[in-house]
Protein backbone atom coordinates (compact mmCIF):
# COMPACT_ATOMS: atom_id res chain seq x y z
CA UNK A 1 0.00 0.00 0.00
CA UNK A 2 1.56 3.53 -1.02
CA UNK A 3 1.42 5.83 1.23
CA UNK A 4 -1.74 7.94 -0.92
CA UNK A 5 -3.75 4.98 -0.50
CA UNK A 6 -3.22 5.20 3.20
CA UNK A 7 -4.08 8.68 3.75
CA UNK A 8 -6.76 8.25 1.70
CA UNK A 9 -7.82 5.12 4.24
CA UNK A 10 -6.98 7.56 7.24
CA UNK A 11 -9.82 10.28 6.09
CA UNK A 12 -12.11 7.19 5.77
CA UNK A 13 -11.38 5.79 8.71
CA UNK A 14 -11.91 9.38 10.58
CA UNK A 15 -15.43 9.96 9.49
CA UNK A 16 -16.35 6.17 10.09
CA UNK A 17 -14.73 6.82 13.28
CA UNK A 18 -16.60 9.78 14.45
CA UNK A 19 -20.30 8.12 13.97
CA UNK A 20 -19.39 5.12 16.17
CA UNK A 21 -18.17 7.89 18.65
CA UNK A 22 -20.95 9.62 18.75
CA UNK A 23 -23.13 6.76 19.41
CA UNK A 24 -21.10 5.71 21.78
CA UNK A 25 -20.94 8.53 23.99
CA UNK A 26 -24.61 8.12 24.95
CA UNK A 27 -23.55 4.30 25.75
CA UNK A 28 -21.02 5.10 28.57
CA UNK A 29 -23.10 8.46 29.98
CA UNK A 30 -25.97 6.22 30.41
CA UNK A 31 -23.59 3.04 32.08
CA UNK A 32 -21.74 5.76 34.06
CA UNK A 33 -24.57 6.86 35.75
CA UNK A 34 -27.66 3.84 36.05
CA UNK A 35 -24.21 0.79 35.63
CA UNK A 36 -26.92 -0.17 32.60
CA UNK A 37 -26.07 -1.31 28.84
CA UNK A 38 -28.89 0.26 27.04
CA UNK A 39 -28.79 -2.24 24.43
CA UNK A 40 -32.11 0.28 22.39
CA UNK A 41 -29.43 2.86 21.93
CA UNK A 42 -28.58 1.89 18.69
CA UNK A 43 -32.24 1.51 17.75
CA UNK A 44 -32.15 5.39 18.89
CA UNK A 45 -30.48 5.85 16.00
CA UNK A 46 -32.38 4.32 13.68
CA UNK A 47 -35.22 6.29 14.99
CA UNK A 48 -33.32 9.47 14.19
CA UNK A 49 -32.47 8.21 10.61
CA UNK A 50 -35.89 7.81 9.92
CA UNK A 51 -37.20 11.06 11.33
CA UNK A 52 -34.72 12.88 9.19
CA UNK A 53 -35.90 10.35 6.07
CA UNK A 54 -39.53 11.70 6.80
CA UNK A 55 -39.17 15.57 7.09
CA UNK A 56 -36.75 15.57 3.98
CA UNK A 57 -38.72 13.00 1.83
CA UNK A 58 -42.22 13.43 2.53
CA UNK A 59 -42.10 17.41 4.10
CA UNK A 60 -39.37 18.52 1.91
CA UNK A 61 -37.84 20.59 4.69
CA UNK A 62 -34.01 21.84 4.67
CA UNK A 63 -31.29 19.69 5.88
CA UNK A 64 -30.36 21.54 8.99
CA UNK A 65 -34.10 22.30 9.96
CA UNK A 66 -34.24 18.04 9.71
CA UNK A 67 -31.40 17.57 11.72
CA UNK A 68 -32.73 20.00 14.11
CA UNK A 69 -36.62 18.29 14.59
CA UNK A 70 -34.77 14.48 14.21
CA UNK A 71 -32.50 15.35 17.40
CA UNK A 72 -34.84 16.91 19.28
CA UNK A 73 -38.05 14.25 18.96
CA UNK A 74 -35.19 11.65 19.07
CA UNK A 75 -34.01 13.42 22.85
CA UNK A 76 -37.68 13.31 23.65
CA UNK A 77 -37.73 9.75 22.98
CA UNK A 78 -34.97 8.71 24.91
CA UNK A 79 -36.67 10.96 27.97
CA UNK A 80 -39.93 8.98 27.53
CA UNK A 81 -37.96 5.28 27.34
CA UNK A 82 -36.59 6.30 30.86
CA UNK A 83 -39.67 7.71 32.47
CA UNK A 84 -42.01 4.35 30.63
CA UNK A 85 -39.20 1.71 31.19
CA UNK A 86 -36.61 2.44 33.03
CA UNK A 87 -37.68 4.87 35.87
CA UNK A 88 -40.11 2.29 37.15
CA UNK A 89 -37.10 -0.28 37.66
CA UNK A 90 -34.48 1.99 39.52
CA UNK A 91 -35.00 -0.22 42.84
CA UNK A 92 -34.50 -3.34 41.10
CA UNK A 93 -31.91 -5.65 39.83
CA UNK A 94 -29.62 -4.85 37.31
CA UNK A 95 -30.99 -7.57 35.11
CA UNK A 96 -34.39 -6.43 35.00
CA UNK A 97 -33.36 -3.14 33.51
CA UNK A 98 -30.54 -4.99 31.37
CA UNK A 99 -33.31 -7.20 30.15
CA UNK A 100 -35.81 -4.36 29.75
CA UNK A 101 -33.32 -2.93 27.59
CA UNK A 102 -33.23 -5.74 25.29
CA UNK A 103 -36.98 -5.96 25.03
CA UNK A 104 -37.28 -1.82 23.94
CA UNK A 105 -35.02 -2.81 21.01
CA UNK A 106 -37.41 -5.62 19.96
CA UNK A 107 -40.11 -3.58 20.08
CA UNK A 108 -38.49 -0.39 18.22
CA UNK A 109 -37.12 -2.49 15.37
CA UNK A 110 -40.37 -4.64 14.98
CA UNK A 111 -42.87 -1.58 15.57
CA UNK A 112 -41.20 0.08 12.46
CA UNK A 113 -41.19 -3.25 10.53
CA UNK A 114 -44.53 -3.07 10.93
CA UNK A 115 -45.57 0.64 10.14
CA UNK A 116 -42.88 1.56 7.67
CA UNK A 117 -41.44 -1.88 5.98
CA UNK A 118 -38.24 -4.16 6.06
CA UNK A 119 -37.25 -3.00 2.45
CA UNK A 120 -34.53 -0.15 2.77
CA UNK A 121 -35.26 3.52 1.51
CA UNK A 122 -33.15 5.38 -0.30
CA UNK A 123 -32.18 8.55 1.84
CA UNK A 124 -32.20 11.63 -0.40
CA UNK A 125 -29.07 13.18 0.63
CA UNK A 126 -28.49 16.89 0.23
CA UNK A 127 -26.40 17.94 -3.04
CA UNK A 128 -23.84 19.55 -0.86
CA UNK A 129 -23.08 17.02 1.84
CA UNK A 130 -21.61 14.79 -1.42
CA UNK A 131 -19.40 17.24 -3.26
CA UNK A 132 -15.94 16.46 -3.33
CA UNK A 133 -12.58 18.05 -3.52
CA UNK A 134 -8.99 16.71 -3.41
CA UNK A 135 -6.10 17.76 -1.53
CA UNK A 136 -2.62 16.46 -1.97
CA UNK A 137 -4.31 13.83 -3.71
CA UNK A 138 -6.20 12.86 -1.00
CA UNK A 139 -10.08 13.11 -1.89
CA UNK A 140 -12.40 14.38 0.56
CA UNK A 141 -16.42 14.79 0.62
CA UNK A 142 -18.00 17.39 2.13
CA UNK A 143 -19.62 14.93 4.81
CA UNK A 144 -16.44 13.04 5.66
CA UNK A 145 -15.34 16.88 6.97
CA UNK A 146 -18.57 17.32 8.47
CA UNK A 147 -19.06 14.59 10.49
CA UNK A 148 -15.84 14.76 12.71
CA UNK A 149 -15.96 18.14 13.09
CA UNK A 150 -19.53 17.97 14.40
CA UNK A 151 -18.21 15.15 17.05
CA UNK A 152 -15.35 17.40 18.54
CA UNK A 153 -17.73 19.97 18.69
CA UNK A 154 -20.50 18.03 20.36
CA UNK A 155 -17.51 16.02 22.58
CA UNK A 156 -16.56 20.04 23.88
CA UNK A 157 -20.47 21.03 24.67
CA UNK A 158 -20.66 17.57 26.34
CA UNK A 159 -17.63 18.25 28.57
CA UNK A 160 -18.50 21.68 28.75
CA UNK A 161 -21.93 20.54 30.41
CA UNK A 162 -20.33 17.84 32.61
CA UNK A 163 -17.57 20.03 34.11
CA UNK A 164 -19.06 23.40 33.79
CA UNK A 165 -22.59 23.55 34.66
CA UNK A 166 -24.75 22.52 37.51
CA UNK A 167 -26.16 20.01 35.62
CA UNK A 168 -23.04 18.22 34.64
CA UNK A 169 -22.28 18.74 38.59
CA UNK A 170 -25.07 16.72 39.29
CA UNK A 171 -24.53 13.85 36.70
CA UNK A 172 -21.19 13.49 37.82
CA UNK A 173 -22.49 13.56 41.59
CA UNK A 174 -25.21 10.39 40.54
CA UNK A 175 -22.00 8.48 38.95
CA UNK A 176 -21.49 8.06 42.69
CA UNK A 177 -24.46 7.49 44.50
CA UNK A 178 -27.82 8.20 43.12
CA UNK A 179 -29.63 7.62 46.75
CA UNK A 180 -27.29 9.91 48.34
CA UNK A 181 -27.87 12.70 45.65
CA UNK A 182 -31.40 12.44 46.68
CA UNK A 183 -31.06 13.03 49.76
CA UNK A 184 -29.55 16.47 48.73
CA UNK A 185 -32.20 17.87 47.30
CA UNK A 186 -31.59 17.06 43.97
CA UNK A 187 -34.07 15.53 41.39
CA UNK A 188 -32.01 12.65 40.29
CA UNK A 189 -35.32 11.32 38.40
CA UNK A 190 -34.93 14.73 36.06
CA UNK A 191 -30.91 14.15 36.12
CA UNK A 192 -31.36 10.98 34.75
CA UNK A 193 -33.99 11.74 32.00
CA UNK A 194 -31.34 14.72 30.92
CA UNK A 195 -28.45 11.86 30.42
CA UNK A 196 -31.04 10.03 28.17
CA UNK A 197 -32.11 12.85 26.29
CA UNK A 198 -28.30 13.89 25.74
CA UNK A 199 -27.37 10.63 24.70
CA UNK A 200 -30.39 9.86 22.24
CA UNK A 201 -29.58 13.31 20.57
CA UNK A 202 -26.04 12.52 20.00
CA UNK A 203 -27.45 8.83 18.80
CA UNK A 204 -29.63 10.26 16.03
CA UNK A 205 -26.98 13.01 15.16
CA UNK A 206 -24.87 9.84 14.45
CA UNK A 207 -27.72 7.96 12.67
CA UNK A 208 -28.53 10.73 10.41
CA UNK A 209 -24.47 11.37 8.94
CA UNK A 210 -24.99 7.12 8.89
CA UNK A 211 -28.08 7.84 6.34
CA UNK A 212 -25.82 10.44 4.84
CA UNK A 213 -22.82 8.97 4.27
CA UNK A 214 -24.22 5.24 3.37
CA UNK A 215 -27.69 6.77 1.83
CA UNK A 216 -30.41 4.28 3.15
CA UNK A 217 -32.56 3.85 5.96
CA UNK A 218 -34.27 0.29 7.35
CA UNK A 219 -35.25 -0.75 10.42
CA UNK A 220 -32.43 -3.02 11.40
CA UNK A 221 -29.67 -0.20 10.32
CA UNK A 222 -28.94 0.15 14.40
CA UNK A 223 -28.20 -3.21 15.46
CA UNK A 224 -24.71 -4.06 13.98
CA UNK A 225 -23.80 -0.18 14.25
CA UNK A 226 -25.14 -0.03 17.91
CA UNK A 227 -23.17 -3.13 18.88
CA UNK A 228 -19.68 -1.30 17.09
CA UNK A 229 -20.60 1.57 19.25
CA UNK A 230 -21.05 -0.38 22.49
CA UNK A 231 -17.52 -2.32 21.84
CA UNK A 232 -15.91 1.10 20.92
CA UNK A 233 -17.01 2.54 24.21
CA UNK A 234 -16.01 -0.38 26.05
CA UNK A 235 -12.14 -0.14 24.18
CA UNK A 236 -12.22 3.70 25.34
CA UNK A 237 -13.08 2.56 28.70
CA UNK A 238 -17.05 2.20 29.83
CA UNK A 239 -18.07 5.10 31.85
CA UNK A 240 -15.57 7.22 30.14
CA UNK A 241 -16.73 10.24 27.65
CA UNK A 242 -13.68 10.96 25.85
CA UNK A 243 -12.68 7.28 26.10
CA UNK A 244 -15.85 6.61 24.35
CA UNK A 245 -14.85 9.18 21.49
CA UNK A 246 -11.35 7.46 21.55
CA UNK A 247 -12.68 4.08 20.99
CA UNK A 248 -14.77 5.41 18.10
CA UNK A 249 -12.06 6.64 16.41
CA UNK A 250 -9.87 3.14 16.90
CA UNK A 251 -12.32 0.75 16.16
CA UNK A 252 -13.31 3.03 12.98
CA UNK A 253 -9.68 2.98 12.14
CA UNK A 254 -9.29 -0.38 12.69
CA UNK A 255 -12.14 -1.73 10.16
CA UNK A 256 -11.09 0.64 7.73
CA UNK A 257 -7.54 -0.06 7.41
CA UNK A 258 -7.46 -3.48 8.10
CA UNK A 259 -9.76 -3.80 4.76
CA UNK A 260 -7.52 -1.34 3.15
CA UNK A 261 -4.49 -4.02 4.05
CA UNK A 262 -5.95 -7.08 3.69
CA UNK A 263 -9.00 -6.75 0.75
CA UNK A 264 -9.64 -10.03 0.60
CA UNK A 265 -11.13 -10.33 4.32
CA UNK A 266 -13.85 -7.79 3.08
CA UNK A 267 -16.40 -10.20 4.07
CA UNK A 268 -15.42 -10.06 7.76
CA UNK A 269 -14.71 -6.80 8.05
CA UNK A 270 -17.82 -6.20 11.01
CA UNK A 271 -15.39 -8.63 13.23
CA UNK A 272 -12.58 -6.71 13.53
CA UNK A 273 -13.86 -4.25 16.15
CA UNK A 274 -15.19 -7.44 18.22
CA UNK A 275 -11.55 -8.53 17.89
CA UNK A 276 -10.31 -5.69 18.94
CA UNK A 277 -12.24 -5.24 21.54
CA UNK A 278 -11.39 -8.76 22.83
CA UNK A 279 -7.68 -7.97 22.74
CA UNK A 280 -8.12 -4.46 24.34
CA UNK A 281 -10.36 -6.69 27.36
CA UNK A 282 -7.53 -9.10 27.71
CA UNK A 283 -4.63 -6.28 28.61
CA UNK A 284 -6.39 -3.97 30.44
CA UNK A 285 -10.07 -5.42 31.31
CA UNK A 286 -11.27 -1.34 32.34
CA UNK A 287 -10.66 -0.04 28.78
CA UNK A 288 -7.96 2.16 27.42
CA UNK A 289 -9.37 5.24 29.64
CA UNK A 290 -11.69 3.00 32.20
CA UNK A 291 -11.08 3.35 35.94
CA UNK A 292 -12.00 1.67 38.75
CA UNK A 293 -15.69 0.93 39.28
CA UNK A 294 -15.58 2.07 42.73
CA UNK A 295 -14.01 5.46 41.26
CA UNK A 296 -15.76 8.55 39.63
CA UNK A 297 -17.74 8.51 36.00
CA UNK A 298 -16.84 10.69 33.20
């Protein structure tokens, strides 16, 4: 492989990267602060993709008005899973919600089988998102740009909220001890539905530049993606926000260039992050950024 070819692979690799990221940041908020695997995450993000499909196919509004509407009912979603599923369950075993989780995927990805179809739908991308322009050789679309700059900028606000704000003061405080929060006077309840909402926004950001950048939408689109996510947020370190973003960006890497390398293992190219993720387990069990669980989240 020259050394074009590689850079080339590197861009690639970056803006596959950055959509695992951002799914998986709403992975380890959620874990660092309930110690639950929501397993519907990744149907989150189908839900987004399809919201966005909807206002641009059947309402014909502008791309960032979609994007805008498809994050925000998406957020809403994620607040209404908690207060339905989850919220009910706080008191009980770990398991129940763990299995609860399971069953809200199930019922998101059959519940749109139903009302919208198996059969995939083209996503009518916007002109602009697929120009293209080269550099050094090195060609570039306008969405591979877009979508890692739009994950370092939602990675600051997210840090910015967590370290900065009262809010993120009182997320951090539940990574500890959510009866003890409580007890000060805080709504943990509300806290709780805010994590949700943050993370199912960044979830359907990430499913809509999926749509974008590989230009269908079907109702299965977030289980292979949503598991990616989950092991690149486990590599980062569970828990961990910018570990999550890190393990994004390797396991993205990783299935990119290891294709790029080796061609003819095309065909098992979705194992390579599951590999990786074994081998990351097997050094350091925590992840590359995970701490102690009796230590602070985020």
């Amino acid at each position: 492989m020259d050394i074009l070819t590689f850079m080339q692979q590197m861009v690639n690799g970056f803006s596959l990267g950055s959509m695992y990221a951002l799914i998986a940041i709403g992975y380890t908020m959620v874990y660092g602060v309930l110690r639950l695997i929501n397993f519907a995450h990744g149907d989150i993000m189908m839900v987004g993709a399809f919201l966005a499909y909807t206002f641009m196919a059947v309402f014909n509004l502008p791309f960032p008005l979609t994007v805008l509407l498809a994050v925000t009912l998406s957020a809403a979603l994620g607040m209404l899973m908690d207060k339905i599923a989850y919220k009910p369950l706080r008191e009980a075993p770990k398991i129940s919600l763990l299995i609860t989780a399971i069953g809200i995927s199930f019922f998101l990805e059959n519940a749109f089988t139903v009302f919208v179809g198996g059969v995939p739908r083209a996503f009518p991308v916007p002109s602009y998102m697929e120009q293209i322009f080269t550099v050094a050789n090195v060609t570039f679309s306008v969405s591979s740009i877009t979508v890692p700059l739009v994950t370092l900028i939602l990675l600051l606000g997210i840090l910015y909220v967590l370290y900065k704000t009262k809010y993120g003061m009182a997320i951090r405080a539940l990574s500890f001890d959510i009866k003890t929060v409580n007890l000060m006077g805080i709504d943990a309840n509300m806290i709780i539905s805010l994590v949700f909402a943050l993370g199912s926004a960044l979830a359907a950001v990430g499913g809509i530049f999926w749509a974008v950048n590989y230009p269908s939408v079907e109702p299965m689109m977030g289980v292979l993606v949503g598991l990616k996510a989950f092991a690149a947020a486990v590599v980062g370190g569970i828990g961990s926000v910018t570990g999550a973003v890190l393990g994004g960006f390797i396991i993205g890497f990783t299935e990119v260039v290891v294709i790029a390398f080796f061609p003819e293992m095309g065909g098992y190219k979705d194992a390579f992050a599951f590999v990786f993720l074994i081998l990351v387990l097997l050094f350091k069990p925590t992840g590359i950024m995970g701490e102690d669980l009796e230590k602070s989240r985020f």
